[in-house]
N, C-alpha and C. Protein backbone atom coordinates (compact mmCIF):
# COMPACT_ATOMS: atom_id res chain seq x y z
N UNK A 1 144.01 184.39 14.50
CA UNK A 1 142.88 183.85 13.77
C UNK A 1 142.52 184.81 12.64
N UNK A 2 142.10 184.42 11.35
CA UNK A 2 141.86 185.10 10.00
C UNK A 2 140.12 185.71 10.60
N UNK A 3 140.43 186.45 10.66
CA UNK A 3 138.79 187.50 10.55
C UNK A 3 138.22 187.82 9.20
N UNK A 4 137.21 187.00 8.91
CA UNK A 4 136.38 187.45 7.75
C UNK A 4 135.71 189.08 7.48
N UNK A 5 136.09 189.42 6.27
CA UNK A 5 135.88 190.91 6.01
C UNK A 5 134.70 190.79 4.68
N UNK A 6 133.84 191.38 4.84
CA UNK A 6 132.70 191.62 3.88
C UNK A 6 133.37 190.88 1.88
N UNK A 7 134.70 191.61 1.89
CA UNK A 7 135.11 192.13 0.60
C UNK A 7 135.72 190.86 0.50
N UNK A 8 135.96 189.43 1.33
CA UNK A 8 136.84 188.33 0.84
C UNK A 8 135.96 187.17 0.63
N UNK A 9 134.59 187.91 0.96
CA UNK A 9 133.51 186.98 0.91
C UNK A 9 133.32 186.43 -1.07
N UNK A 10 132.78 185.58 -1.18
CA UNK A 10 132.79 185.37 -2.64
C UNK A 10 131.43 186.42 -3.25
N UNK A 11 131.32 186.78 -4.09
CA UNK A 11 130.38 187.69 -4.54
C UNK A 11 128.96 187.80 -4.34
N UNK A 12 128.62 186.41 -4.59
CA UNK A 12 126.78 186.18 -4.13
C UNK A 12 127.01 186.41 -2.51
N UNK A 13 128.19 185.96 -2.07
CA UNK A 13 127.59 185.87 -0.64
C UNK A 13 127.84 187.46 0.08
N UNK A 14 128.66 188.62 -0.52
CA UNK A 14 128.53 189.74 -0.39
C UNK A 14 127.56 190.88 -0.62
N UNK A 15 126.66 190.31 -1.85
CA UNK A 15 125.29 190.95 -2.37
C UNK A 15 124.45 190.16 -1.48
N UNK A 16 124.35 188.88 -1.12
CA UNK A 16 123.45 188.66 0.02
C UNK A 16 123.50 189.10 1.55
N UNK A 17 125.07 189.24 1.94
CA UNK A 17 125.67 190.20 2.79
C UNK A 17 124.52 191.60 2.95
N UNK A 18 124.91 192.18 2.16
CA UNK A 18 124.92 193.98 1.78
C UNK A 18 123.23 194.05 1.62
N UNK A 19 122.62 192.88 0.95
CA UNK A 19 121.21 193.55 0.41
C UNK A 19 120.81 192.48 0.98
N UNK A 20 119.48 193.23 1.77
CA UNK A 20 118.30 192.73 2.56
C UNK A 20 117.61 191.70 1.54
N UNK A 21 116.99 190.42 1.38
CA UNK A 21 116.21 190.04 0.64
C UNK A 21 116.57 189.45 -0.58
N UNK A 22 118.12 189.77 -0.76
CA UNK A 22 119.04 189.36 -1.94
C UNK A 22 119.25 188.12 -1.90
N UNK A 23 118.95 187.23 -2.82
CA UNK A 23 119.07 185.42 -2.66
C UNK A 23 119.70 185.26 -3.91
N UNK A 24 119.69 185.92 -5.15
CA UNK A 24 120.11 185.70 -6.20
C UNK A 24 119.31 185.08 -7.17
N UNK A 25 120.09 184.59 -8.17
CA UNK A 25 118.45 183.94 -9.35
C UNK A 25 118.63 182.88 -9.59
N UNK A 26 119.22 181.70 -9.32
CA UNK A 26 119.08 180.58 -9.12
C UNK A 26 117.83 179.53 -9.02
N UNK A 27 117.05 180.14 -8.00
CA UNK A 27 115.52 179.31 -7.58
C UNK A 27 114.40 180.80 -8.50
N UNK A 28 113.90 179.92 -9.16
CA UNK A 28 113.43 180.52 -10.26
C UNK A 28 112.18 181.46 -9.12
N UNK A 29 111.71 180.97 -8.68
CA UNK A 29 110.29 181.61 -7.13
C UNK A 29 111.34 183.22 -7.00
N UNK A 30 112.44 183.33 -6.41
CA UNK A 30 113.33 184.41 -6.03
C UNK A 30 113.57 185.49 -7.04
N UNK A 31 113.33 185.07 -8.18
CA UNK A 31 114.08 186.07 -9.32
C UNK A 31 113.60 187.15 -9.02
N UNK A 32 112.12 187.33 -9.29
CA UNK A 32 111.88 189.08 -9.31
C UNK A 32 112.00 189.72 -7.69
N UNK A 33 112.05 188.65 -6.70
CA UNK A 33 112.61 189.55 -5.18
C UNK A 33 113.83 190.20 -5.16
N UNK A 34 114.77 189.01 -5.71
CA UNK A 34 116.02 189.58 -5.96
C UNK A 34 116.23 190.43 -6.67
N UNK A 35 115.87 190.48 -7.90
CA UNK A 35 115.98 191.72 -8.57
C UNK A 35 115.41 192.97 -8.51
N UNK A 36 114.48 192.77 -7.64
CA UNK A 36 113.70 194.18 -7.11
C UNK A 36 114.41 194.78 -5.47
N UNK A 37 115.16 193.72 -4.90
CA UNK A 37 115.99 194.02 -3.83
C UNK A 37 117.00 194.60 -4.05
N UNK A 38 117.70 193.64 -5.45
CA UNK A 38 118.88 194.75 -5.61
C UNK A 38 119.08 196.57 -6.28
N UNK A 39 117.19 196.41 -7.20
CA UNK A 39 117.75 197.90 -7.97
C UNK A 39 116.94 198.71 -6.93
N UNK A 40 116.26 198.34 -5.04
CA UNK A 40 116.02 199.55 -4.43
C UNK A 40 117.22 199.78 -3.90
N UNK A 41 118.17 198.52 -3.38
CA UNK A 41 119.54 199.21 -2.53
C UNK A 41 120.13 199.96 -3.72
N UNK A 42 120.13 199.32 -4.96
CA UNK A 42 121.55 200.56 -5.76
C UNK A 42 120.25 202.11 -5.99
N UNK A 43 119.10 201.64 -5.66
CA UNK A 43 118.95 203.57 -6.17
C UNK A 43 118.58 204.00 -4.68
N UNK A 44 118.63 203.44 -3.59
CA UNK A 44 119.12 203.81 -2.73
C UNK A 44 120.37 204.84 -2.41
N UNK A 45 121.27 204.18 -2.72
CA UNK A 45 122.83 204.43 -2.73
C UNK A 45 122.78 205.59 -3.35
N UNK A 46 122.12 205.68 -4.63
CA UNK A 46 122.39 206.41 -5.54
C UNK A 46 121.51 207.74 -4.91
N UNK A 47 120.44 207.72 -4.46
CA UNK A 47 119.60 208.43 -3.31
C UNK A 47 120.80 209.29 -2.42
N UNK A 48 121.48 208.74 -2.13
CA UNK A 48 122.07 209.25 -0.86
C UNK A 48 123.32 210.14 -1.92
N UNK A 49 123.78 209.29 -2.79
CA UNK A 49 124.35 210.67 -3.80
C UNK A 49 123.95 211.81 -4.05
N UNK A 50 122.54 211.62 -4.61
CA UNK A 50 121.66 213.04 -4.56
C UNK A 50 121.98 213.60 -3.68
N UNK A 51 121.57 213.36 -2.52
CA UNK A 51 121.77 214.17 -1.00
C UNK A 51 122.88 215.12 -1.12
N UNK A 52 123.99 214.59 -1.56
CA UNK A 52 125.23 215.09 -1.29
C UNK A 52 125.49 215.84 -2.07
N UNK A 53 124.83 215.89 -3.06
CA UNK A 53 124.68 216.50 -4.58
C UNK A 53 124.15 218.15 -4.10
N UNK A 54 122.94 217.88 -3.18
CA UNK A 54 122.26 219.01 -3.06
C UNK A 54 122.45 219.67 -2.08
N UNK A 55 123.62 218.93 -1.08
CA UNK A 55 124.19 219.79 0.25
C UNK A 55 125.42 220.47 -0.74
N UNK A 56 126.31 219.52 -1.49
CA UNK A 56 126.95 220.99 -2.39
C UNK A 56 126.35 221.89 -3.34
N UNK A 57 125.29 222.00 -3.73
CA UNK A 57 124.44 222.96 -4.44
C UNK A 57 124.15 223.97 -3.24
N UNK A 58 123.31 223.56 -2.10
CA UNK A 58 123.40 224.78 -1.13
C UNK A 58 124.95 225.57 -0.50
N UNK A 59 125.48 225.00 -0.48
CA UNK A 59 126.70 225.23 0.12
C UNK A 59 127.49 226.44 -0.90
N UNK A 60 127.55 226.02 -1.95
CA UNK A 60 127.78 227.04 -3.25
C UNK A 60 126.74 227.96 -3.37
N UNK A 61 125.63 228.47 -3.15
CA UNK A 61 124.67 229.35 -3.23
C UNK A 61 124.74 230.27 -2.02
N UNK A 62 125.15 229.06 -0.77
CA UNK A 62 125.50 230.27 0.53
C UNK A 62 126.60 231.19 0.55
N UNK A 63 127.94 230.42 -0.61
CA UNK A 63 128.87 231.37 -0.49
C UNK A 63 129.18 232.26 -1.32
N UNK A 64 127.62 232.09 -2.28
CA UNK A 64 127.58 233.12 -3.76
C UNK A 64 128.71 232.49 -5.04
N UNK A 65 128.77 231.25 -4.68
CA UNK A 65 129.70 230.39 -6.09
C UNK A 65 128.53 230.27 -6.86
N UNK A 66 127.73 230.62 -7.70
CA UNK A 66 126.57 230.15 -8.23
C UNK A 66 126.88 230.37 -9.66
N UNK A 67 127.94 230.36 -10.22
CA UNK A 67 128.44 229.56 -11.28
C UNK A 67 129.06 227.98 -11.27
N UNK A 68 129.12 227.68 -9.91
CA UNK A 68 129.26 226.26 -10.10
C UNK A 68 128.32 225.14 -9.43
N UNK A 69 126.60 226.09 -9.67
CA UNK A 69 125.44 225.85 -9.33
C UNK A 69 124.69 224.70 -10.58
N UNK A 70 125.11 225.47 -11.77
CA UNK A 70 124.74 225.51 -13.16
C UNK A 70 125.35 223.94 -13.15
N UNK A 71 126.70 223.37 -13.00
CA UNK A 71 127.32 222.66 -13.30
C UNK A 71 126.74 221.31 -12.14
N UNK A 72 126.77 221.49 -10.89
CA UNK A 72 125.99 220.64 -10.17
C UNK A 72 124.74 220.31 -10.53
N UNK A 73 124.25 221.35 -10.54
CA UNK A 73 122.56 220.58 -11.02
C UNK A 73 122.46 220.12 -12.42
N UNK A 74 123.59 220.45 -13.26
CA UNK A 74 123.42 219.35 -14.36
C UNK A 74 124.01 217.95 -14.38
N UNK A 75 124.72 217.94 -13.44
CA UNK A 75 125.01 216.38 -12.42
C UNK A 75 123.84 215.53 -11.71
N UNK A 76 123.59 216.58 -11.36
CA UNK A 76 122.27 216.19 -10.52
C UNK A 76 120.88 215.64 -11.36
N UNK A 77 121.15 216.28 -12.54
CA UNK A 77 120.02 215.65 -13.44
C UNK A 77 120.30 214.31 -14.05
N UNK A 78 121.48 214.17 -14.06
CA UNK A 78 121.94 213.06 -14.74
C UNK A 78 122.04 212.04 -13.85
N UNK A 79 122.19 211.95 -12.30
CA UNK A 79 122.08 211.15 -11.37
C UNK A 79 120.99 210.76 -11.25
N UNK A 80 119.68 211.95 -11.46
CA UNK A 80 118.06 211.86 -11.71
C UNK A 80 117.48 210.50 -12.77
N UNK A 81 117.91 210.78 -14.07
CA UNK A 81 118.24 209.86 -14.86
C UNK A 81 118.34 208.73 -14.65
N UNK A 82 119.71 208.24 -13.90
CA UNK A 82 120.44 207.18 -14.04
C UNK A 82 118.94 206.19 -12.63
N UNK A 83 118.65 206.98 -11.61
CA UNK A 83 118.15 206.45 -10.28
C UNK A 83 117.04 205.82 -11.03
N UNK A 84 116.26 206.80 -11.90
CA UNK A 84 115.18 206.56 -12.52
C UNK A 84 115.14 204.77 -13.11
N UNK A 85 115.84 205.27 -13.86
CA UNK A 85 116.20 203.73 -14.71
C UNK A 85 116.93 202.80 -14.13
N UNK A 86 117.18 202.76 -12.84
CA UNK A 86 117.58 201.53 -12.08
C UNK A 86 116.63 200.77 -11.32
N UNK A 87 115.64 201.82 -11.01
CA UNK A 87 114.10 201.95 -10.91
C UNK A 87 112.92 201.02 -11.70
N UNK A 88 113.08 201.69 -12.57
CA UNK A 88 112.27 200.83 -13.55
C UNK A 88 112.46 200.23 -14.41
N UNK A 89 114.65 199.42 -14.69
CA UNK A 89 114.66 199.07 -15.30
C UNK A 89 113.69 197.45 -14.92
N UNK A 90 113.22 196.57 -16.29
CA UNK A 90 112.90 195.54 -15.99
C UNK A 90 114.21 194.30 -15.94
N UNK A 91 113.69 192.91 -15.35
CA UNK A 91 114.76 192.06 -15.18
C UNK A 91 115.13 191.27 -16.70
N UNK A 92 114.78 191.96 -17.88
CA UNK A 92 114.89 191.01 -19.03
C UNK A 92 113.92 190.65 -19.46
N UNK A 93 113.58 189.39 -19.76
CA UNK A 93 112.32 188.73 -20.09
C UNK A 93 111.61 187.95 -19.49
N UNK A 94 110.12 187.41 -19.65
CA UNK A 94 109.82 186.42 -18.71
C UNK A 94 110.49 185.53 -18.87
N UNK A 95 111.29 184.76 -19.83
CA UNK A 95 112.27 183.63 -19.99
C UNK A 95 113.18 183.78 -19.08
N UNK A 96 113.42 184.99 -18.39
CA UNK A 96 114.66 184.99 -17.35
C UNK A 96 113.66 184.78 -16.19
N UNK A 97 112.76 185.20 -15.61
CA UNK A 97 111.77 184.83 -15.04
C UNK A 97 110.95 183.43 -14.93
N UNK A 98 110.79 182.78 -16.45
CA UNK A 98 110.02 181.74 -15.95
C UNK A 98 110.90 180.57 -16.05
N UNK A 99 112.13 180.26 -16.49
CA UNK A 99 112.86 179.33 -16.86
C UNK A 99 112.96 178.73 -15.64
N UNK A 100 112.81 177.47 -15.98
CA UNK A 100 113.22 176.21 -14.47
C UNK A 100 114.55 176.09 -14.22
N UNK A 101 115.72 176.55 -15.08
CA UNK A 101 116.43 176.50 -14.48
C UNK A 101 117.64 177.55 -15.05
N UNK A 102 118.43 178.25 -15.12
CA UNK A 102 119.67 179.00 -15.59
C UNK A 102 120.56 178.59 -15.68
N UNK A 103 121.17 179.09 -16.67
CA UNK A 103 122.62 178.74 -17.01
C UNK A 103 123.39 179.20 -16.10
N UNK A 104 124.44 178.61 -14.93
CA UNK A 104 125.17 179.01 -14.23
C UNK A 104 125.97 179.96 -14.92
N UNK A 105 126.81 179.41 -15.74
CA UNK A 105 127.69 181.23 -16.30
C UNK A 105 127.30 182.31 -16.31
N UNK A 106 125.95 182.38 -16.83
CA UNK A 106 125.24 183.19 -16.96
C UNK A 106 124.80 183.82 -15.94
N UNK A 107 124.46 182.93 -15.13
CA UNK A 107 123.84 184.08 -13.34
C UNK A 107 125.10 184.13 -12.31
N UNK A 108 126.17 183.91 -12.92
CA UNK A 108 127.66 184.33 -12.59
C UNK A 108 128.13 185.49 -13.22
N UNK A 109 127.68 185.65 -14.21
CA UNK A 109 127.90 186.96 -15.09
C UNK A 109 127.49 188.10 -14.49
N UNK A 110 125.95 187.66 -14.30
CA UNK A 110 125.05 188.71 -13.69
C UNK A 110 125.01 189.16 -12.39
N UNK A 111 125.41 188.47 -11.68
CA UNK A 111 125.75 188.76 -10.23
C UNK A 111 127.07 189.05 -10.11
N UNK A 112 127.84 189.03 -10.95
CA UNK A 112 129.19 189.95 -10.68
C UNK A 112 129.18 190.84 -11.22
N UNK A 113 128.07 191.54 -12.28
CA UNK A 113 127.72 192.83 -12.80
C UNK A 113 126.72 193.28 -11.73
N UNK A 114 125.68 192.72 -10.60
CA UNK A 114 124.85 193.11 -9.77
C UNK A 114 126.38 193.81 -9.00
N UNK A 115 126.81 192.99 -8.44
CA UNK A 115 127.53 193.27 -6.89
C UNK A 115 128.68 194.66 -7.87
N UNK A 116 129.10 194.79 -9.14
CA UNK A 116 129.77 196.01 -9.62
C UNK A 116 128.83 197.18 -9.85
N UNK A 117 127.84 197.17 -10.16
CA UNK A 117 126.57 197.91 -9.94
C UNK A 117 126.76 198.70 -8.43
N UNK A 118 126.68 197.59 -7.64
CA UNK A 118 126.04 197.94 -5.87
C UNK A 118 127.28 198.97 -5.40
N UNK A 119 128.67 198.47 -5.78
CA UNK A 119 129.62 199.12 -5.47
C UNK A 119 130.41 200.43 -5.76
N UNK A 120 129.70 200.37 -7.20
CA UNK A 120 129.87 201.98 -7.86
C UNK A 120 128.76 202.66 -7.04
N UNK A 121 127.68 202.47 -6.31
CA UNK A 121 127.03 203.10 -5.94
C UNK A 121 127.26 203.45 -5.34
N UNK A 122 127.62 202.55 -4.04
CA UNK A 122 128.50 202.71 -2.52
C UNK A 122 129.91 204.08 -2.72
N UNK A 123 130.79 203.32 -3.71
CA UNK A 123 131.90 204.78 -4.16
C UNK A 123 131.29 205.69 -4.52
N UNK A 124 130.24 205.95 -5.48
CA UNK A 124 129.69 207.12 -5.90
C UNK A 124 129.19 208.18 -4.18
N UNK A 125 128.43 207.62 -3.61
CA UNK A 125 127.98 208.15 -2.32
C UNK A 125 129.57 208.46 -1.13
N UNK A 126 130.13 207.46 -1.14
CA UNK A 126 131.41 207.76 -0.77
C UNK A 126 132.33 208.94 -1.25
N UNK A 127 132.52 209.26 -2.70
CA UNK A 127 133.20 210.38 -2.70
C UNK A 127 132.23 211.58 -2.47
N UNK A 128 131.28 211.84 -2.41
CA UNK A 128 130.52 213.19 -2.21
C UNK A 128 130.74 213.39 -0.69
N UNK A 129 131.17 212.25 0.35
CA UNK A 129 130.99 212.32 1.84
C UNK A 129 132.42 213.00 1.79
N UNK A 130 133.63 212.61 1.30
CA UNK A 130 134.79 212.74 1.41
C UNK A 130 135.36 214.07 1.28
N UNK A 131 135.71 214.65 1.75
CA UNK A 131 136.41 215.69 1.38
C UNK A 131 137.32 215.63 0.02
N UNK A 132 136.68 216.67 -0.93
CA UNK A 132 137.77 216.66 -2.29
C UNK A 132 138.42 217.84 -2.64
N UNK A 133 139.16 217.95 -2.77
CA UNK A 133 140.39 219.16 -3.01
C UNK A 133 140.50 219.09 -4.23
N UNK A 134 140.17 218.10 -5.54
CA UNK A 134 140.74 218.13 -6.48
C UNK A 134 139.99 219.01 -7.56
N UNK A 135 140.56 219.62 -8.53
CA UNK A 135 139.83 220.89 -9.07
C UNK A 135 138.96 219.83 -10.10
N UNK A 136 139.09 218.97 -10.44
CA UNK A 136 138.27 218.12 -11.11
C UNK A 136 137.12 217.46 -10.76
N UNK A 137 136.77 217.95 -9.57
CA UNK A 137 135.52 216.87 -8.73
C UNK A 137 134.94 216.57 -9.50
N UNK A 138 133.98 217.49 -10.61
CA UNK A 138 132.70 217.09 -10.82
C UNK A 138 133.07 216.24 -11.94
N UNK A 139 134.33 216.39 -12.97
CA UNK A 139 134.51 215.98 -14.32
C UNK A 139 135.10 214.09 -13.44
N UNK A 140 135.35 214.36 -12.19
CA UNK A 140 135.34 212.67 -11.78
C UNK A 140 133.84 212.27 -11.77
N UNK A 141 132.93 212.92 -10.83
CA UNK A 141 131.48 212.53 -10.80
C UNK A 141 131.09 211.88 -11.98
N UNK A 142 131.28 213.13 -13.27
CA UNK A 142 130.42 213.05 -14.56
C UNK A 142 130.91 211.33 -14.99
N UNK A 143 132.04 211.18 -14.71
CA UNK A 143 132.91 209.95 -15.42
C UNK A 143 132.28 209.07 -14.50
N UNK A 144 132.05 208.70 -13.65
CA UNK A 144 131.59 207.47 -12.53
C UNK A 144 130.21 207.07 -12.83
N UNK A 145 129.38 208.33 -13.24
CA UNK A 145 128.30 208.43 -13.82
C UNK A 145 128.19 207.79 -15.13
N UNK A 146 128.63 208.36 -16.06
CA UNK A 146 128.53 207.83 -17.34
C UNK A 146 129.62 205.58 -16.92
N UNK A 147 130.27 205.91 -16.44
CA UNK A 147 131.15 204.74 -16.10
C UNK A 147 129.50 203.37 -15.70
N UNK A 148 128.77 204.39 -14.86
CA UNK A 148 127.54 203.26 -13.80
C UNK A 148 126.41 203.24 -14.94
N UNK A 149 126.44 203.82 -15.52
CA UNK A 149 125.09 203.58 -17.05
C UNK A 149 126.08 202.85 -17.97
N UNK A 150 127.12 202.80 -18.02
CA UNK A 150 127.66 201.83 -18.98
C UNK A 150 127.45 200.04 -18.36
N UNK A 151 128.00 199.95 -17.10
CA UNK A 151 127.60 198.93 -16.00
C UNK A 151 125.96 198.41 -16.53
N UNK A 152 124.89 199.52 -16.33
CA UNK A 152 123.53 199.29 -16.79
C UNK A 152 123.52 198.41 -18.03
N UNK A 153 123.56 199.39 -19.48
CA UNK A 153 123.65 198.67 -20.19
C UNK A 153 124.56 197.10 -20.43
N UNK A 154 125.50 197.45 -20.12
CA UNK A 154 125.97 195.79 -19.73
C UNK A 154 125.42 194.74 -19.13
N UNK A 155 124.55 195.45 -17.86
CA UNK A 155 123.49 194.44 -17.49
C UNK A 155 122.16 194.40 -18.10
N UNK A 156 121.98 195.05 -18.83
CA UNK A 156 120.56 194.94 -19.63
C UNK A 156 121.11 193.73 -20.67
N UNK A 157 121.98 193.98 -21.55
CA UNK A 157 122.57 192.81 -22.82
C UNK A 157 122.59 191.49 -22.06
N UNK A 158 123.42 191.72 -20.78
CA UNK A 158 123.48 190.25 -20.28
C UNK A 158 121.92 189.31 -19.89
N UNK A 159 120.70 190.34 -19.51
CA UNK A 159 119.84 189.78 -19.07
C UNK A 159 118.72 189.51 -20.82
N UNK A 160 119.63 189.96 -22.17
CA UNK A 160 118.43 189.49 -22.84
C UNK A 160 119.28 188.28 -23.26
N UNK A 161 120.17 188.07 -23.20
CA UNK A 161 120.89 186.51 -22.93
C UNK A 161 120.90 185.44 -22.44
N UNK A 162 119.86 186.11 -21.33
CA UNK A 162 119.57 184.71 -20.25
C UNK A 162 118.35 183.86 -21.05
N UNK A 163 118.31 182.52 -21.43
CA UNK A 163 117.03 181.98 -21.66
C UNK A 163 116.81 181.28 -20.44
């Protein structure tokens, strides 16, 4: 028998999966739940990056690496940043808000930029758990980072699109 796995699910039904309260924007009543459901799980996620951020900042200070203190916590500011503004970005306009109804492409767009959002977050928190050997860690971080604010802005353009 085929066992259903989170990841073969179709996309809305994996962000409704993954996030508590996540219905999507379809029924115009849902919009700002959904969208306030999805940017606490991604700065959630992104929360738990920090964490990991600041168990390797101690970890380097216990073993007197504190030249590669300088370089974490300027990661760490930029993760600061990014949480911030996932935070308070807003959902667009009230037209994305009050409209009776949406353009399906359009809240197909956006929910496959939500659920790429949710998942850079999930990897982002994932590689800090992982053991990394590679002398490049942080110049991957910096890139996943700048990679998940590019994601942002992509979803900001798409949401002043929505009428």
């Amino acid at each position: 028998m085929h066992e259903h796995h989170h990841r073969n699910l179709p996309w809305l039904d994996r962000l409704t999966i993954a996030i508590p309260g996540y219905g999507g924007y379809q029924e115009r009543a849902n919009r700002r739940a959904a969208d306030r459901a999805l940017r606490d799980a991604i700065a959630g996620r992104l929360g738990s990056v920090r964490v990991g951020l600041e168990r390797l900042i101690h970890a380097c200070v216990d073993r007197g690496a504190l030249t590669e203190v300088n370089s974490l916590e300027r990661v760490e500011r930029h993760l600061d940043r990014l949480i911030q503004r996932v935070r308070t970005a807003g959902s667009g306009t009230d037209a994305f808000y009050g409209a009776e109804s949406l353009d399906t492409s359009k809240t197909d767009t956006l929910h496959a930029l939500d659920l790429q959002l949710y998942e850079h977050a999930l990897d982002l928190a994932r590689r800090l758990v992982l053991p990394d050997t590679s002398h490049d860690f942080l110049a991957h971080v910096e890139a996943d980072l700048a990679a998940f604010e590019q994601k942002l802005d992509e979803r900001a353009l798409t949401l002043q699109g929505i009428h």
